[in-house]
N, C-alpha and C. Protein backbone atom coordinates (compact mmCIF):
# COMPACT_ATOMS: atom_id res chain seq x y z
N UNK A 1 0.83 -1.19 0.00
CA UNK A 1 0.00 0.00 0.00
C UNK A 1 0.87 1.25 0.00
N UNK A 2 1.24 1.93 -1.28
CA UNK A 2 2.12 2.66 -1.45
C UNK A 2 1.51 3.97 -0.50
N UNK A 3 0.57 4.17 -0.51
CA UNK A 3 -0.56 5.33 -0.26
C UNK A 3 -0.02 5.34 1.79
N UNK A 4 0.31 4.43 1.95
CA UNK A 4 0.41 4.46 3.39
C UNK A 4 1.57 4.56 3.63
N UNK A 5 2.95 4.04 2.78
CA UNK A 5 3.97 4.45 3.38
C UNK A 5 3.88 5.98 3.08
N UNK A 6 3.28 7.19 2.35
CA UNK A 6 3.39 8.48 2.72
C UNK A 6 2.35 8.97 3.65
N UNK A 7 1.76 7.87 4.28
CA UNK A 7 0.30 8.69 5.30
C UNK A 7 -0.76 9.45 4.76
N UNK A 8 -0.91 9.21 3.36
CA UNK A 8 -1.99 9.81 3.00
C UNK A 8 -3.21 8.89 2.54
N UNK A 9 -4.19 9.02 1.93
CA UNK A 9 -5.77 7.89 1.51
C UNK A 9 -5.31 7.91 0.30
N UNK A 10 -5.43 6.91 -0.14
CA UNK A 10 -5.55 6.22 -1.71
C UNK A 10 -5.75 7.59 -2.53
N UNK A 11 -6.96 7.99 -2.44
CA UNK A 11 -7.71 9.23 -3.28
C UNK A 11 -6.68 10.31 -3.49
N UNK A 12 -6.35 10.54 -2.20
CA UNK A 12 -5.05 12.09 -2.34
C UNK A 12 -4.01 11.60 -3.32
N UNK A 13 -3.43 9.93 -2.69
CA UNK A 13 -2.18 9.60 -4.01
C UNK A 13 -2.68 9.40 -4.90
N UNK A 14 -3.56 9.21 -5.58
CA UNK A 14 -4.19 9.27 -6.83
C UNK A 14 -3.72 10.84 -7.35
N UNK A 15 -4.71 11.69 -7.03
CA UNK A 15 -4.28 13.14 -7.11
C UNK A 15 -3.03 13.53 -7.51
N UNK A 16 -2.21 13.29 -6.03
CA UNK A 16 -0.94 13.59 -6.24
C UNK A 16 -0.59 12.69 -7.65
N UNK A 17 -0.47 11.84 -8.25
CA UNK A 17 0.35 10.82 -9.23
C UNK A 17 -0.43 11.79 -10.33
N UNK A 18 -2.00 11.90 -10.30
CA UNK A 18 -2.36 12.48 -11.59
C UNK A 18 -2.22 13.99 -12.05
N UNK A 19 -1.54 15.36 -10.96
CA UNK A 19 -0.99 15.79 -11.23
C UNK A 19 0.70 16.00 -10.75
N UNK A 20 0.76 14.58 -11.10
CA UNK A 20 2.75 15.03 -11.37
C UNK A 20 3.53 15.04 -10.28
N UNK A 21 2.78 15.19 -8.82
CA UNK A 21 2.95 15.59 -7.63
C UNK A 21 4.20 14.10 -7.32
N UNK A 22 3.39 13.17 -7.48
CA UNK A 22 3.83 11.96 -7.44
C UNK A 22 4.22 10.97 -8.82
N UNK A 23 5.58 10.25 -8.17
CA UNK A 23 5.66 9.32 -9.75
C UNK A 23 4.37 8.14 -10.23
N UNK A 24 4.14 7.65 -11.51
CA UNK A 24 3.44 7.40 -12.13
C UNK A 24 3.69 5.45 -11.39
N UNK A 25 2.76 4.79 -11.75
CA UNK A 25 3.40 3.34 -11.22
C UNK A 25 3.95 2.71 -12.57
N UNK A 26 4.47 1.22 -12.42
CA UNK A 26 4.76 0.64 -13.08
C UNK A 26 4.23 -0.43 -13.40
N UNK A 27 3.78 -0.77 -14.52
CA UNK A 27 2.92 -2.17 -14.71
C UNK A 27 3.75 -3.74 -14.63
N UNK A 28 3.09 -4.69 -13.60
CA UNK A 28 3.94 -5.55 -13.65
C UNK A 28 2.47 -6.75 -13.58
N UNK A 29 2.42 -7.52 -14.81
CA UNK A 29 1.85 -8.24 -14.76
C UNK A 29 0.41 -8.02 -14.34
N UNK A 30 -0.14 -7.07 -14.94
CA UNK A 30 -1.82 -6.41 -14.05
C UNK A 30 -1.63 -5.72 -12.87
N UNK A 31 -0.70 -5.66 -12.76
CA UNK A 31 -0.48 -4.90 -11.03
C UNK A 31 0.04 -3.80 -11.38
N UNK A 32 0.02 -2.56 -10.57
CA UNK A 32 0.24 -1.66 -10.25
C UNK A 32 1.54 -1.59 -9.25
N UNK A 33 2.51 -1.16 -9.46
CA UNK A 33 3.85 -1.01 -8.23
C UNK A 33 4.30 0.39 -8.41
N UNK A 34 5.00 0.70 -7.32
CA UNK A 34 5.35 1.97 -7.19
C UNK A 34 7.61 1.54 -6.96
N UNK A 35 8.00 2.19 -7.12
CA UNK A 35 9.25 2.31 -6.76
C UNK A 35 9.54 3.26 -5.38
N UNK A 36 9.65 2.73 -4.01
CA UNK A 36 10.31 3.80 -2.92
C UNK A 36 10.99 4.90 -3.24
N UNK A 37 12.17 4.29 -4.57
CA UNK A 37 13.56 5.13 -4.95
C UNK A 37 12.92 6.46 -5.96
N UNK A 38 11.46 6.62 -6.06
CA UNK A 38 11.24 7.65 -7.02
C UNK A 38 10.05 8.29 -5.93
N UNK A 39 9.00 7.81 -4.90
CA UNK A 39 8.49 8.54 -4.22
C UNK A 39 9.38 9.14 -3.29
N UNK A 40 10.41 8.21 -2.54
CA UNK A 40 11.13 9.28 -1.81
C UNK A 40 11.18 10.49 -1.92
N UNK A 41 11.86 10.85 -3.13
CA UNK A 41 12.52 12.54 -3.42
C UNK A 41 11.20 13.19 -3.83
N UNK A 42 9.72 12.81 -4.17
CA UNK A 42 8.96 13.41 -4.43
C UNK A 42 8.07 13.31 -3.16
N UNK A 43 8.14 12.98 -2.11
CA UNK A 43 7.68 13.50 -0.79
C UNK A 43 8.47 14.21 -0.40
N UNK A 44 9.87 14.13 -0.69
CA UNK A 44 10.77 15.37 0.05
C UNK A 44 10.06 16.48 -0.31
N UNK A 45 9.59 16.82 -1.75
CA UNK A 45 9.48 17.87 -2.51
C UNK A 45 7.98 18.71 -1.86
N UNK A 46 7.20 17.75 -1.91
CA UNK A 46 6.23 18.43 -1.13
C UNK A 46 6.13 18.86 0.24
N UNK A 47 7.01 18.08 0.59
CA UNK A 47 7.13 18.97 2.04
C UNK A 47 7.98 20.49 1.81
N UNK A 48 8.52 20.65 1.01
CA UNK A 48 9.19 21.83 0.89
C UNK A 48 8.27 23.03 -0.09
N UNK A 49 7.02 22.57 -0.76
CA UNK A 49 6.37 23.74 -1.13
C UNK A 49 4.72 23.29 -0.55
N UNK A 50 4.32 22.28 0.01
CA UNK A 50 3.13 22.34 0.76
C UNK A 50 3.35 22.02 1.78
N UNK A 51 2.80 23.71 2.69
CA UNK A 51 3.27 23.41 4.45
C UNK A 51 1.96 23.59 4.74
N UNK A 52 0.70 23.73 4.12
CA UNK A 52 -0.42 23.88 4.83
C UNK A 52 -1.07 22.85 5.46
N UNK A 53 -1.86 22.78 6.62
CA UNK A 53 -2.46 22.06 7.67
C UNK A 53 -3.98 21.69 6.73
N UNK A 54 -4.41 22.52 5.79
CA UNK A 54 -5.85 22.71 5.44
C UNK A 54 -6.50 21.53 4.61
N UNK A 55 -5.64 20.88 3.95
CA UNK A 55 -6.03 19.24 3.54
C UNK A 55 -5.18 18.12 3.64
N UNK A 56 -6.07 17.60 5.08
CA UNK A 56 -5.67 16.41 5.62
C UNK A 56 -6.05 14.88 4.92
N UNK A 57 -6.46 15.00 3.71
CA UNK A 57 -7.07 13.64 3.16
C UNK A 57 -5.94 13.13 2.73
């Protein structure tokens, strides 16, 4: 559950991935995977231009 190692609901990482916020997944056999080594630096990133408290989803 990629959505939980950043603490957010499915819906928000959706969001985030569909605008750009977050990397895109990778298809493996019908499945959906994410790589750690590419959300890492793109949670760094949002913590450095979204500091607001106002959406917690």
């Amino acid at each position: 559950m990629t959505y939980s190692y950043v603490g957010i609901s499915p819906t928000k990482f959706d969001q985030l991935v569909a605008d750009g916020r977050m990397p895109k997944a990778k298809q493996i056999d019908g499945r959906k995977v994410w790589d750690v080594r590419e959300i890492d630096p793109a949670f760094e990133e949002l913590g450095a231009s979204d500091t607001s408290w106002g959406d917690v989803s």
